[in-house]
C-alpha atoms as a PDB file:
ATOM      1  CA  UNK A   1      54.046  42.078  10.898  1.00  0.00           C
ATOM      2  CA  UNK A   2      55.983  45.202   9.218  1.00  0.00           C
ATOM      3  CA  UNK A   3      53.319  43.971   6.155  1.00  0.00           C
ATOM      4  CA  UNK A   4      49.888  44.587   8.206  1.00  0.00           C
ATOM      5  CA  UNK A   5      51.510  47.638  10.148  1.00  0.00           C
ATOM      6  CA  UNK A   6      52.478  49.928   7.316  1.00  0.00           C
ATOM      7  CA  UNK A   7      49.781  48.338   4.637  1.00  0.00           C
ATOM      8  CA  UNK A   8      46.543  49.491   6.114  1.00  0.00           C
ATOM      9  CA  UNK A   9      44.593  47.905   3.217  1.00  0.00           C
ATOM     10  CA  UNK A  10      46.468  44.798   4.163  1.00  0.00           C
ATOM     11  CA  UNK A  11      43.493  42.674   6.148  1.00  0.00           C
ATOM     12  CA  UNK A  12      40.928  43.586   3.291  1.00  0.00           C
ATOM     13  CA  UNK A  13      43.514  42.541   0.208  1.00  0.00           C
ATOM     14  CA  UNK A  14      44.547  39.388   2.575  1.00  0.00           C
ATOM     15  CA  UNK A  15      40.553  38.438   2.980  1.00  0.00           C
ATOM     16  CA  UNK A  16      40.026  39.091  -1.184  1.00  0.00           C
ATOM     17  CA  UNK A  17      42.925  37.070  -1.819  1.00  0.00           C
ATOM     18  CA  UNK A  18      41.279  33.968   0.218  1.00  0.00           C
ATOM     19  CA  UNK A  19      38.137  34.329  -1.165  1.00  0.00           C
ATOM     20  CA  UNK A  20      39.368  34.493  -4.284  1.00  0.00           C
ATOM     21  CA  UNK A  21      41.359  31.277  -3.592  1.00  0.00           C
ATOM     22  CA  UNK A  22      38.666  29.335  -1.731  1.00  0.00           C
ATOM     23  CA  UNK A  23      35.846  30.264  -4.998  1.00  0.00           C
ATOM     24  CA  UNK A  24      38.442  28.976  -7.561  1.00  0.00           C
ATOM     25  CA  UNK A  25      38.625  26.120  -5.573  1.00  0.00           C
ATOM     26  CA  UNK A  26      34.968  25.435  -5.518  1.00  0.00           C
ATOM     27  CA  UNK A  27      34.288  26.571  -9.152  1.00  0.00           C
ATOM     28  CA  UNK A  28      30.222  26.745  -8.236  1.00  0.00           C
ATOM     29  CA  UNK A  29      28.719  28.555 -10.529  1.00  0.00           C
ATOM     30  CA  UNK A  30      26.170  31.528  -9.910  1.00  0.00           C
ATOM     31  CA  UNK A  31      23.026  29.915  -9.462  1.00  0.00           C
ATOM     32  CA  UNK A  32      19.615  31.885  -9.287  1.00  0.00           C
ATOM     33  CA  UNK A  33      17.852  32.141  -5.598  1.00  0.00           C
ATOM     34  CA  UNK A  34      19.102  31.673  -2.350  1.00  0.00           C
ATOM     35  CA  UNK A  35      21.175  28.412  -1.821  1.00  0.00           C
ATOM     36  CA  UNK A  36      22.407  26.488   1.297  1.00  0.00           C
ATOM     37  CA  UNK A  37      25.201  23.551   1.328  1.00  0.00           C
ATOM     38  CA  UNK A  38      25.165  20.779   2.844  1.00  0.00           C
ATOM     39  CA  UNK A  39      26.565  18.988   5.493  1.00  0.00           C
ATOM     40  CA  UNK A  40      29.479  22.003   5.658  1.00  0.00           C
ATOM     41  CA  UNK A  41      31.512  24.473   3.619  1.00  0.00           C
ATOM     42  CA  UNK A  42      30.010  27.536   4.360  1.00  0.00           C
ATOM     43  CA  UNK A  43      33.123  29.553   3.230  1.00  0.00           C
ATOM     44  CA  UNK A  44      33.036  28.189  -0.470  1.00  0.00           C
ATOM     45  CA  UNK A  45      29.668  29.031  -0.839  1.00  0.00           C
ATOM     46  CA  UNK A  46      30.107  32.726   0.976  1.00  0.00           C
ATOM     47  CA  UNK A  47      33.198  32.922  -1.630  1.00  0.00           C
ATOM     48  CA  UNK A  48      31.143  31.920  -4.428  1.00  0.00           C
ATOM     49  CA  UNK A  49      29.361  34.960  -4.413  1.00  0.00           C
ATOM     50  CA  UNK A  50      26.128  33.162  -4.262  1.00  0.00           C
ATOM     51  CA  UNK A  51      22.709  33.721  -1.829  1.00  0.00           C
ATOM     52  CA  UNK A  52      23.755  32.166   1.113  1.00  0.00           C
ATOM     53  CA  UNK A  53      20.125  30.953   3.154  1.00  0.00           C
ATOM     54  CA  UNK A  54      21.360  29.273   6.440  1.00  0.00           C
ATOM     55  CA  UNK A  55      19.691  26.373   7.990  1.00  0.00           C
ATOM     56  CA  UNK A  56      19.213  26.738  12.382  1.00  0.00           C
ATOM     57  CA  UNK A  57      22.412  24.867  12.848  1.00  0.00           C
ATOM     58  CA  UNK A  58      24.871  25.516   9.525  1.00  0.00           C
ATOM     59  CA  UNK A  59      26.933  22.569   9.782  1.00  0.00           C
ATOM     60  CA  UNK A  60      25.447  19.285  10.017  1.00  0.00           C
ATOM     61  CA  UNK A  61      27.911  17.746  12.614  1.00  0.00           C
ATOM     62  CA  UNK A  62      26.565  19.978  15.042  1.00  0.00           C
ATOM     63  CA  UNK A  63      23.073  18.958  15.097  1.00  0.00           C
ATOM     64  CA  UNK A  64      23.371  16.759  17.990  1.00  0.00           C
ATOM     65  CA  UNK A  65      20.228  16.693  19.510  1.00  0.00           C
ATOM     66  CA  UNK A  66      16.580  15.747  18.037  1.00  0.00           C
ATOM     67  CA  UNK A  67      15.345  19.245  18.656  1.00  0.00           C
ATOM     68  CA  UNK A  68      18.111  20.459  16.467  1.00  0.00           C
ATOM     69  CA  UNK A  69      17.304  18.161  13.569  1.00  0.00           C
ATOM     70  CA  UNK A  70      14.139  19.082  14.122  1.00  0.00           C
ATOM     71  CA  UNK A  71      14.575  22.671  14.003  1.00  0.00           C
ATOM     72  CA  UNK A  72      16.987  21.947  10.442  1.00  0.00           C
ATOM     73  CA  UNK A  73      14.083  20.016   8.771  1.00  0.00           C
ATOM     74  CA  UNK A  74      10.983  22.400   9.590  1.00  0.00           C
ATOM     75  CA  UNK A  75      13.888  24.895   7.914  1.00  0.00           C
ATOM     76  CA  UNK A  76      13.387  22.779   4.647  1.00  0.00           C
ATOM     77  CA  UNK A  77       9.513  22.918   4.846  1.00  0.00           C
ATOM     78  CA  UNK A  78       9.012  26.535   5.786  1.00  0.00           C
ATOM     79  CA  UNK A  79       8.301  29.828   3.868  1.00  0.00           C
ATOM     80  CA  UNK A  80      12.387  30.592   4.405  1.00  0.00           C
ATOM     81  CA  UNK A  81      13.526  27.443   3.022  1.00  0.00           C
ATOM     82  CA  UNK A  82      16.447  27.637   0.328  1.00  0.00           C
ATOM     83  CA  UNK A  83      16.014  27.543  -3.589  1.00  0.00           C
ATOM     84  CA  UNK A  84      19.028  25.624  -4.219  1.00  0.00           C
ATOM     85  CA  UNK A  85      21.136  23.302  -1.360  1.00  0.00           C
ATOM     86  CA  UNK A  86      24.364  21.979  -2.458  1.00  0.00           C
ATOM     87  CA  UNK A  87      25.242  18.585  -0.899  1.00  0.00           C
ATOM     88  CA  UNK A  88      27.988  16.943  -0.349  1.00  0.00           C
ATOM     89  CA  UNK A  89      28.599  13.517   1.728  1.00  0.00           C
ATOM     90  CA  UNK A  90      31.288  14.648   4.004  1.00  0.00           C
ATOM     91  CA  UNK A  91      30.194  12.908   7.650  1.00  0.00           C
ATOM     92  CA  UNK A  92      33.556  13.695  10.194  1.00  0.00           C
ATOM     93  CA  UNK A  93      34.944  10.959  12.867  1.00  0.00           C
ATOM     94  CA  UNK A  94      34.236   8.042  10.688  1.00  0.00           C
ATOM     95  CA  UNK A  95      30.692   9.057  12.138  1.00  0.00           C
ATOM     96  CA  UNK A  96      28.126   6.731  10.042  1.00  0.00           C
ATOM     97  CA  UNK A  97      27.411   9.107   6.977  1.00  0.00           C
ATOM     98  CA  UNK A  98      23.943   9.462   7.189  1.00  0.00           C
ATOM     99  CA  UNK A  99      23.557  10.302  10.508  1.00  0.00           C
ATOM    100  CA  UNK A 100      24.421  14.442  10.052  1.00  0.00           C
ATOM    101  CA  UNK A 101      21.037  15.732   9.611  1.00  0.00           C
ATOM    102  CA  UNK A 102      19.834  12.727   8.333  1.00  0.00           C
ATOM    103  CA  UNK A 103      15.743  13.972   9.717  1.00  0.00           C
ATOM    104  CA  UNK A 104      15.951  16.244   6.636  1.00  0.00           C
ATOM    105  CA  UNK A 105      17.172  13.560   4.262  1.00  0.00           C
ATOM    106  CA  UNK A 106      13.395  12.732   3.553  1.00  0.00           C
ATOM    107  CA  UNK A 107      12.498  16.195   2.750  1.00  0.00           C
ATOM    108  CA  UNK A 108      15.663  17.190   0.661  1.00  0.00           C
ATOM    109  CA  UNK A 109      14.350  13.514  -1.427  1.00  0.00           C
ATOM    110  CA  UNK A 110      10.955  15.067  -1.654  1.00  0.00           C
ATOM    111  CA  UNK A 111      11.506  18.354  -2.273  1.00  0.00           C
ATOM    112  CA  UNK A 112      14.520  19.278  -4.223  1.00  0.00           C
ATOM    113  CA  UNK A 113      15.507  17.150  -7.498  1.00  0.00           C
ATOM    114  CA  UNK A 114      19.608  17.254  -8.535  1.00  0.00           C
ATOM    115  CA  UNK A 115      20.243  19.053 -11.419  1.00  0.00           C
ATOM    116  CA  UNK A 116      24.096  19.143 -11.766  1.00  0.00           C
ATOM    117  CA  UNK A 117      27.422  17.724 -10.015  1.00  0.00           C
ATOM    118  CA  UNK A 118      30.619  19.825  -9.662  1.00  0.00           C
ATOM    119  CA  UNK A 119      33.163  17.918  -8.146  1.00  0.00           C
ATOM    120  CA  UNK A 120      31.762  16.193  -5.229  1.00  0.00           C
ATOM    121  CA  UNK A 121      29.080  18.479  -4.696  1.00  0.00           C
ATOM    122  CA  UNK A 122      25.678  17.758  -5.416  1.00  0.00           C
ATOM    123  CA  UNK A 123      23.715  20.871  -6.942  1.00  0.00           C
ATOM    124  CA  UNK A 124      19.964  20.394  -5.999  1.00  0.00           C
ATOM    125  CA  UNK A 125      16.936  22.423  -7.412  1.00  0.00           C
ATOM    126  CA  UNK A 126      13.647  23.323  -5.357  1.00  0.00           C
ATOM    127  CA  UNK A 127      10.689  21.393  -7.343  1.00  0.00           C
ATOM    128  CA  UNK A 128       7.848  24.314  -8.146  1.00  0.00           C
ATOM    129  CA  UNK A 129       5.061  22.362  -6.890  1.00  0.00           C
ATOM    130  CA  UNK A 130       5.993  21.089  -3.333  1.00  0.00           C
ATOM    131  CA  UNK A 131       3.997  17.938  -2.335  1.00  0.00           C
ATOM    132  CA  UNK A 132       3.207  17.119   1.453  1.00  0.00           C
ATOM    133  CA  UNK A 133       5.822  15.562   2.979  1.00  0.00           C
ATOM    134  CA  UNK A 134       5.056  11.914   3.727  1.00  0.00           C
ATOM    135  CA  UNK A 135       6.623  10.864   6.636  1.00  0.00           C
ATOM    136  CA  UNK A 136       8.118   7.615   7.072  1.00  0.00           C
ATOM    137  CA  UNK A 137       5.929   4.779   7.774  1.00  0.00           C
ATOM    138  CA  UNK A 138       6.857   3.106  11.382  1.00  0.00           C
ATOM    139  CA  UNK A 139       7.129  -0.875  11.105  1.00  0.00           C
ATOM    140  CA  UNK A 140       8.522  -2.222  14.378  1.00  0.00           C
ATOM    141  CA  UNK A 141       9.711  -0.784  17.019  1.00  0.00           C
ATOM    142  CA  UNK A 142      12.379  -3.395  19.785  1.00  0.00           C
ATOM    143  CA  UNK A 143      14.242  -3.398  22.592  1.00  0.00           C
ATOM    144  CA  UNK A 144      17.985  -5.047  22.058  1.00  0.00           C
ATOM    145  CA  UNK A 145      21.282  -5.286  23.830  1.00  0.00           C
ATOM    146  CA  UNK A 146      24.714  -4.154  23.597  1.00  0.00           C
ATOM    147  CA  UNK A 147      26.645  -6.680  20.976  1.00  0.00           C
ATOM    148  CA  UNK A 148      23.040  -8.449  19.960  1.00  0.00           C
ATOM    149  CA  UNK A 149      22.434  -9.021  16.188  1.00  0.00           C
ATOM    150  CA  UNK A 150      19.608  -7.167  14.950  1.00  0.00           C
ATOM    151  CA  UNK A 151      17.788  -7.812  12.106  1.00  0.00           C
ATOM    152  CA  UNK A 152      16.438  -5.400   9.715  1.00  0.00           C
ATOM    153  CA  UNK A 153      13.185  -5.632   8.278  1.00  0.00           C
ATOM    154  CA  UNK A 154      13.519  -6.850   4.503  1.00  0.00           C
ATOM    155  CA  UNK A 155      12.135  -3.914   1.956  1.00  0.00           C
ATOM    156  CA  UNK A 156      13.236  -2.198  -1.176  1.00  0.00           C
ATOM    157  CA  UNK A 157      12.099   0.835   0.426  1.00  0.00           C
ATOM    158  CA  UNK A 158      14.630   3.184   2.022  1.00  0.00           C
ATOM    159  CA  UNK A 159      14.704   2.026   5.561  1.00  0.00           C
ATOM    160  CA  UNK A 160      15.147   4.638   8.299  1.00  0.00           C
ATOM    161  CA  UNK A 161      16.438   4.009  11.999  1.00  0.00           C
ATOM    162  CA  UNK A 162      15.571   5.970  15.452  1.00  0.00           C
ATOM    163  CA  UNK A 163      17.790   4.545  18.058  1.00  0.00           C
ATOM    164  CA  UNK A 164      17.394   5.193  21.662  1.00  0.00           C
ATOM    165  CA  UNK A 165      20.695   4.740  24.083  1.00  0.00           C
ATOM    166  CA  UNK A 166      20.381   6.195  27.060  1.00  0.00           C
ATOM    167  CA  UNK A 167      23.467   6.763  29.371  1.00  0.00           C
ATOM    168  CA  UNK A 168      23.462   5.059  33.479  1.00  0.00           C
ATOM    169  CA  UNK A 169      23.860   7.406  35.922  1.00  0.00           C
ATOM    170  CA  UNK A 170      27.422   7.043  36.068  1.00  0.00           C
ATOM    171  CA  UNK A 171      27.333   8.305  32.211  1.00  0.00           C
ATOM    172  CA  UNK A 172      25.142  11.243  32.806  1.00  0.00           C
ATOM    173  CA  UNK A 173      27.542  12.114  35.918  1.00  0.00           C
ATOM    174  CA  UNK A 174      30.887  11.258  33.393  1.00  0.00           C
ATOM    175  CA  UNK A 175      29.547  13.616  30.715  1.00  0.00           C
ATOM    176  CA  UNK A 176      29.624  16.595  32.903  1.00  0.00           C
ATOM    177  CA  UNK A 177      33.180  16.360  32.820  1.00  0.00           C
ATOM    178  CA  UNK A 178      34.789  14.245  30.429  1.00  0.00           C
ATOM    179  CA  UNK A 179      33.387  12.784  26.815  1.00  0.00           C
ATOM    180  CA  UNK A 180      31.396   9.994  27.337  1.00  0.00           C
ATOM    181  CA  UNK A 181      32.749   6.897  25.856  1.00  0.00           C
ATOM    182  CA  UNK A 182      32.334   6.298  22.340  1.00  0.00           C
ATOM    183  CA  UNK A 183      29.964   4.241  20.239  1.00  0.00           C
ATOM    184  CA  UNK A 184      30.113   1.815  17.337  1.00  0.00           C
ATOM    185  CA  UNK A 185      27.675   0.542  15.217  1.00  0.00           C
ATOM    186  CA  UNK A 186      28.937  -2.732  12.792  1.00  0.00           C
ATOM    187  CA  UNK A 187      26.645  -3.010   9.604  1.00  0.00           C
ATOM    188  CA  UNK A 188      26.128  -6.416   7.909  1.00  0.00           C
ATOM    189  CA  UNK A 189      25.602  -5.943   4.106  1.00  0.00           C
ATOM    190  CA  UNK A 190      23.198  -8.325   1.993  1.00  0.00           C
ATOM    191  CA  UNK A 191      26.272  -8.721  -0.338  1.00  0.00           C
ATOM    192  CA  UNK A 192      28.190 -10.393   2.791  1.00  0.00           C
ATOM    193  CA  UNK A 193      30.242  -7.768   3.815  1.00  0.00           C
ATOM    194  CA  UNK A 194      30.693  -5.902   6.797  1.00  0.00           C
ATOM    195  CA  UNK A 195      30.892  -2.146   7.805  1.00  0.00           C
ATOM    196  CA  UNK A 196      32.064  -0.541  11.230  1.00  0.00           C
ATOM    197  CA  UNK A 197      30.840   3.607  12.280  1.00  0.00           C
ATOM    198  CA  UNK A 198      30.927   5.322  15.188  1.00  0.00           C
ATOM    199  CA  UNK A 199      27.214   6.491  16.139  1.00  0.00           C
ATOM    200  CA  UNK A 200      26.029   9.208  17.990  1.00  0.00           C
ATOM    201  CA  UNK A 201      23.486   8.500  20.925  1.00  0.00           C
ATOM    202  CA  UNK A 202      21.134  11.950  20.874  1.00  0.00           C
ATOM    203  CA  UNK A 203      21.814  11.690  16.645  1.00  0.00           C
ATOM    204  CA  UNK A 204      20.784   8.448  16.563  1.00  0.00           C
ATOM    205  CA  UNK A 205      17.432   9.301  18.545  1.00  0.00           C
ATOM    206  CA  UNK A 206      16.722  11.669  15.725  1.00  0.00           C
ATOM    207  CA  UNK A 207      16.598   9.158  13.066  1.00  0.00           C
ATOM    208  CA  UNK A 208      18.859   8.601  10.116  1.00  0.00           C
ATOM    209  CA  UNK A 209      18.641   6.262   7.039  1.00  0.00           C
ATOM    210  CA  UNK A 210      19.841   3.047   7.677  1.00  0.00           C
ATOM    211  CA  UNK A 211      19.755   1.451   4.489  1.00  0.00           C
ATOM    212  CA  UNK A 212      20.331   1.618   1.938  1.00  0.00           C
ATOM    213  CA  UNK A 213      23.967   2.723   3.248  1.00  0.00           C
ATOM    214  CA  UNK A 214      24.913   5.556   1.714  1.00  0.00           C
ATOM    215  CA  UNK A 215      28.903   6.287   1.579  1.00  0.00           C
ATOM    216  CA  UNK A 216      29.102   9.333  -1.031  1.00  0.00           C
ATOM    217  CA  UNK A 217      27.700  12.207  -2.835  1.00  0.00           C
ATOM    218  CA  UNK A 218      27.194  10.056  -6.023  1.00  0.00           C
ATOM    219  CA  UNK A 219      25.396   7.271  -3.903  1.00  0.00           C
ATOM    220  CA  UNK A 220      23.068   9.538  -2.329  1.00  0.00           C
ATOM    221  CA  UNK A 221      21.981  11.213  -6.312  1.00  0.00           C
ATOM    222  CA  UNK A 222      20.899   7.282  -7.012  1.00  0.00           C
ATOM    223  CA  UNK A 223      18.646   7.771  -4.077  1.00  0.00           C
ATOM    224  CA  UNK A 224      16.576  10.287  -6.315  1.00  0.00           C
ATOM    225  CA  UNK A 225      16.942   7.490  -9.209  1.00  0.00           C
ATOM    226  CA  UNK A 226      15.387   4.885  -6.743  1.00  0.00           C
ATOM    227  CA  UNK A 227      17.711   1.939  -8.293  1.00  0.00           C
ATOM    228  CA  UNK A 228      21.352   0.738  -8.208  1.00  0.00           C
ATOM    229  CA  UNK A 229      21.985   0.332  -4.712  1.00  0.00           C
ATOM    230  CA  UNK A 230      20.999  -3.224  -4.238  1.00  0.00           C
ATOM    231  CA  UNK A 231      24.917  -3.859  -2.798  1.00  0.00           C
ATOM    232  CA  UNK A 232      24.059  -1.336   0.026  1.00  0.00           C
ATOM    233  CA  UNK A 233      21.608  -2.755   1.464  1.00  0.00           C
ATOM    234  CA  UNK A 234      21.933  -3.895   5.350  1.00  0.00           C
ATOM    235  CA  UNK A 235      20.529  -7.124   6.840  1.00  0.00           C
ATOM    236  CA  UNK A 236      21.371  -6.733  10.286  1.00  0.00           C
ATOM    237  CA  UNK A 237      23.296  -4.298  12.619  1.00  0.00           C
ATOM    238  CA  UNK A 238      25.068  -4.250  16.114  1.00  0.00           C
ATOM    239  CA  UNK A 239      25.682  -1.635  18.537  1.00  0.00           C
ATOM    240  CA  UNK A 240      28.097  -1.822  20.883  1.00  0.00           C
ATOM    241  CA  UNK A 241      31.148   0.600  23.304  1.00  0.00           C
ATOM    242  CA  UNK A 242      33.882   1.406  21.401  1.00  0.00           C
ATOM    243  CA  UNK A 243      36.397  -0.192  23.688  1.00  0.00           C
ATOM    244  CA  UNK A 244      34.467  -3.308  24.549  1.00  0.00           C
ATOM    245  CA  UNK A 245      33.412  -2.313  28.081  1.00  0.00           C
ATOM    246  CA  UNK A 246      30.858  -0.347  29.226  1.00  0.00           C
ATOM    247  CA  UNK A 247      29.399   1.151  32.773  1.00  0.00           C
ATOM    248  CA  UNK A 248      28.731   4.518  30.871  1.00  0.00           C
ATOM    249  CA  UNK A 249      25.645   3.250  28.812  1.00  0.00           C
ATOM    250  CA  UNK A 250      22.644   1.043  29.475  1.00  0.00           C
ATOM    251  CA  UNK A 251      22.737  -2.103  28.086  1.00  0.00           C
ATOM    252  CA  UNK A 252      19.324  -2.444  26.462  1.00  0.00           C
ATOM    253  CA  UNK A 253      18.439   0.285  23.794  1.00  0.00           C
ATOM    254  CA  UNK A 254      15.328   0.783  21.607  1.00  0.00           C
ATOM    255  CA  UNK A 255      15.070   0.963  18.088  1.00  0.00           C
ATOM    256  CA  UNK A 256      12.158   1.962  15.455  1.00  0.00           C
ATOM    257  CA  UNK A 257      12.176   1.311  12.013  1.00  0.00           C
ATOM    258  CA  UNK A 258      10.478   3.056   9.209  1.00  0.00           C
ATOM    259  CA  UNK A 259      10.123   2.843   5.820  1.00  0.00           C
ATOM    260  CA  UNK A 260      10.468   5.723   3.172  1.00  0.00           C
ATOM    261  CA  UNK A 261       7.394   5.268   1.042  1.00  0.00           C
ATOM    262  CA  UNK A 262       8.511   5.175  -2.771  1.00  0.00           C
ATOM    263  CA  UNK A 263       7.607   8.561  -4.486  1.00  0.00           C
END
């Protein structure tokens, strides 16, 4: 206290000591153009003295609704879209990874190509000639229950998921003043093993790849390589209440599968 009182320079030297702190940390290098990073870590890239370009909604675990995603992906097609986005694999809540803006996942795949790694953080370029952005191609779309096995179609493409769960009247009255309960979503792997996440209703509804299942950083770079990740792929899913029991959440939801077309 006697520090900030008689130091007047003291809040300015504190600030440039963290910055200093938080960009040796980092160790990204000055790249040319305006950058954003992905799915947070604002303050590493702000202390890397580097072009910061911000998406709508900055960090990705806030997107929770589809006009949010939305909002993040038109971001990555428009005239104020970054030259450079830095991505990282960082989902919070043991939230299923791909689920943080995972709208824009096609368009970051399309768009951008990696160029470099430091640490855990994937450095991606902005290709010069931008192709049209193909959306992906809808192949079923059913109605299933809480605790039903569903089956994924069988491609080699990149499969994505919109899933619709709607909350009963009871939910939409709980939400106002409490959390409403959680969700899990168990993924069955081709290789025989199993996976557990906790999925977000309105994220969900946005879409989000589904498989392969992508864990990491370096998993989602072998996304641009289109091979590798034959272990990762799903064959079936379930969805059901985190504790078993539910009154919050209708029982039957919808879900729409799409393929990624193979660039």
């Amino acid at each position: 206290m006697a520090k900030r009182i008689n130091d007047r320079n003291w809040p300015k030297s504190a600030f440039d000591a963290k910055m200093d702190s938080l960009r040796k940390e980092a160790a990204f290098p000055i790249i040319q153009g305006t950058t954003d990073i992905y799915s947070h870590g604002q303050s590493y890239l702000i202390a890397s003295g580097n072009t910061w370009a911000p998406r709508p909604v900055f960090q990705s675990y806030s997107v929770y609704t589809p006009a949010l995603a939305i909002a993040n992906k038109m971001h990555l097609l428009g005239s104020r879209a970054p030259d450079n986005v830095i991505f990282k694999v960082e989902p919070i809540d043991n939230r299923i990874p791909s689920i943080e803006d995972g709208t824009s996942w096609p368009v970051l795949l399309a768009n951008y190509r990696p160029v470099n790694m430091v640490r855990d953080f994937l450095f991606l370029r902005k290709k010069n000639n931008v192709a049209e952005i193909a959306e992906p191609i809808k192949l079923t779309s059913e109605k299933h229950t809480f605790g039903e096995n569903v089956d994924l179609p069988q491609s080699d493409q990149q499969l994505f998921a919109n899933i619709e769960i709607k909350p009963t009247i009871l939910g939409n009255l709980a939400s106002i003043f409490f959390k409403t309960s959680q969700l899990k979503i168990t993924l069955r792997m081709n290789s025989g093993s199993e996976k557990q996440y906790r999925i977000i209703a309105n994220m969900a509804e946005s879409g989000f790849l589904i498989s392969p299942l992508i864990e990491n950083t370096n998993e989602f770079k072998m996304l641009y390589d289109k091979k590798g990740l034959d272990e990762k792929r799903v064959k079936s899913l379930t969805i059901m209440p985190m504790n078993g029991r539910n009154r919050l959440w209708k029982d039957e939801y919808t879900v729409t599968f799409s393929a990624l077309q193979n660039r």
